[in-house]
Protein backbone atom coordinates (compact mmCIF):
# COMPACT_ATOMS: atom_id res chain seq x y z
CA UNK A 1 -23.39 -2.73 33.10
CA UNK A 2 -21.40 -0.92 30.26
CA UNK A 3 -21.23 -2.73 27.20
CA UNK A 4 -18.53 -2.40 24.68
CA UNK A 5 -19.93 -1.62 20.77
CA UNK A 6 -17.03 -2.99 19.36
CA UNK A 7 -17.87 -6.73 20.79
CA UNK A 8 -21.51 -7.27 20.99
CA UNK A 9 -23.91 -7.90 18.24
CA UNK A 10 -27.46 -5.96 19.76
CA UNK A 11 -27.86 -3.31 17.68
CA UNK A 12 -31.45 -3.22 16.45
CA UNK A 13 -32.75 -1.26 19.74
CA UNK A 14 -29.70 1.00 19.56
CA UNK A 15 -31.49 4.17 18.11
CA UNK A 16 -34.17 3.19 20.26
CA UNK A 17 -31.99 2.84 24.00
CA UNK A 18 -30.17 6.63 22.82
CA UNK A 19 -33.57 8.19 22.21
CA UNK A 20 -35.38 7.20 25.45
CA UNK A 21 -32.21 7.99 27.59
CA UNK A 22 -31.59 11.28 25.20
CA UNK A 23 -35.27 12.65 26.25
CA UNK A 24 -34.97 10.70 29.60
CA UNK A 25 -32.69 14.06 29.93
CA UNK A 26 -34.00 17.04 27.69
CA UNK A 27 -37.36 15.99 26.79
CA UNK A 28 -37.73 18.34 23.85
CA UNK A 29 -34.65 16.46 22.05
CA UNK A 30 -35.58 15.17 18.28
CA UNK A 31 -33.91 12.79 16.30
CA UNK A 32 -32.25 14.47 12.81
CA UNK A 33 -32.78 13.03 9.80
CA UNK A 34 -28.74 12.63 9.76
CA UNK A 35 -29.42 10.14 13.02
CA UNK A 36 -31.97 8.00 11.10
CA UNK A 37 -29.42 7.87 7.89
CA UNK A 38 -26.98 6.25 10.11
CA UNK A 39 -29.61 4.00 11.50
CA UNK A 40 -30.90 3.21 8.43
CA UNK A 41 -26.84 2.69 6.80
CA UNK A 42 -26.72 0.14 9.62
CA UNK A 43 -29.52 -1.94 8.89
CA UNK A 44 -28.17 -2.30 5.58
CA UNK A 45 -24.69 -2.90 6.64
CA UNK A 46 -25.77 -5.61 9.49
CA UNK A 47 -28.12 -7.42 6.41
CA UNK A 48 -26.24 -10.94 5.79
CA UNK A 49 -29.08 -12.21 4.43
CA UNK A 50 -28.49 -10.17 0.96
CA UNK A 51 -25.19 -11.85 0.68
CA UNK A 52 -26.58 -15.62 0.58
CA UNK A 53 -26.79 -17.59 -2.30
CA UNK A 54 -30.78 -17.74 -3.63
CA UNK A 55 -32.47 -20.83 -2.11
CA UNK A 56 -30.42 -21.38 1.34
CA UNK A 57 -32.09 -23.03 3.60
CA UNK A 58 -30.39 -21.69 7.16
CA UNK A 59 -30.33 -24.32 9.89
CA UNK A 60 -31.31 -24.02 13.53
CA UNK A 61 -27.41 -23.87 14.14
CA UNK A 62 -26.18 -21.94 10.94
CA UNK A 63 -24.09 -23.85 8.43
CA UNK A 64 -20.15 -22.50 8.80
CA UNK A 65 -20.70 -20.24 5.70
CA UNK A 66 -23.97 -18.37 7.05
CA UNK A 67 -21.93 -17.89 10.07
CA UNK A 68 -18.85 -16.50 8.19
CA UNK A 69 -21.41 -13.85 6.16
CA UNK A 70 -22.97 -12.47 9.70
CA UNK A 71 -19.82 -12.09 11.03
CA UNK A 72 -18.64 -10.18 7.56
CA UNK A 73 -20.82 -7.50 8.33
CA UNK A 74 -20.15 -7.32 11.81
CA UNK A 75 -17.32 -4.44 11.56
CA UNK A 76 -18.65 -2.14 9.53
CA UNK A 77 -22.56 -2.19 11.57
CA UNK A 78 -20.21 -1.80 14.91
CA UNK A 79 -18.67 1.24 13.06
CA UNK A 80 -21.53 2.33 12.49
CA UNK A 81 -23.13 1.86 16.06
CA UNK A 82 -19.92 3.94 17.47
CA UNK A 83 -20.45 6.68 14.90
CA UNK A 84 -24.26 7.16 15.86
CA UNK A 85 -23.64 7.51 19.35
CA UNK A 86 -21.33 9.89 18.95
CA UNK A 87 -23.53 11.75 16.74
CA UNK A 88 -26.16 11.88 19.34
CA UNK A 89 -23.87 13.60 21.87
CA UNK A 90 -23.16 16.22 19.14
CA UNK A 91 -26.90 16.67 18.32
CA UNK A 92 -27.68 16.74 22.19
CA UNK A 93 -25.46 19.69 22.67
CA UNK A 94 -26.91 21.32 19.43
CA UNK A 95 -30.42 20.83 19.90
CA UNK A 96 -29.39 22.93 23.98
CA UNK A 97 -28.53 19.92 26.32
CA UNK A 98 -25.49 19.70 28.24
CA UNK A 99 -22.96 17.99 26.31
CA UNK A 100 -20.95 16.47 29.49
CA UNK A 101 -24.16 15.13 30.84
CA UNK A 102 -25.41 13.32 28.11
CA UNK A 103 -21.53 11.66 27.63
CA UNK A 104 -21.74 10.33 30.89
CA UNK A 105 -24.67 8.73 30.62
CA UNK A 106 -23.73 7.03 27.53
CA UNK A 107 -20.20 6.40 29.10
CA UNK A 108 -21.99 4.00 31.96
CA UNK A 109 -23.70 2.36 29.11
CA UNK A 110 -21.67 2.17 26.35
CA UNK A 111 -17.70 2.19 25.56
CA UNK A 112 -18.02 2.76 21.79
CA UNK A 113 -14.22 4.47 21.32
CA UNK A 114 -11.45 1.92 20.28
């Protein structure tokens, strides 16, 4: 099942999913330390929790204005997601994989262009 970036909100095992099926394909592939900046810029982008007010308590069904922070961050952690994809392809291809090979697989997985 392909699932679109620019909708779902399941990004912590992102970096995770593109490594195993990255190495799933060219087992000497290595992550760059560009690929962890981008995982690491969208941690901090996806972090609501910075945002709240010091001493909210969240409920088991988040008050309206916890809600309205996580989906605040929402675009820019999706931009984010798209951008490290396609930066995997790129360092695929650079690090000697075939670049068409690796898009395909993330192309069954993933629609990440708007």
């Amino acid at each position: 099942m392909q699932k679109e970036i620019h909708k779902e909100n399941y990004f912590g095992t992102l970096m995770c999913i593109l490594m195993d099926e990255s190495r799933r394909i060219m087992p000497t592939f290595m992550p760059t330390p560009e690929l962890h900046k981008i995982q690491n810029d969208m941690c901090k982008a996806g972090s609501w929790i910075d945002k709240m007010t010091l001493g909210t308590i969240v409920e088991t069904v988040p008050q309206q204005s916890i809600q309205k922070l996580q989906q605040d961050v929402l675009p820019e952690y999706r931009r984010l997601a798209a951008n490290l994809i396609d930066r995997f392809i790129n360092e695929f291809e650079a690090q000697g994989g075939r670049r068409i090979e690796i898009t395909e697989k993330f192309e069954r997985m993933y629609k990440w262009k708007q």
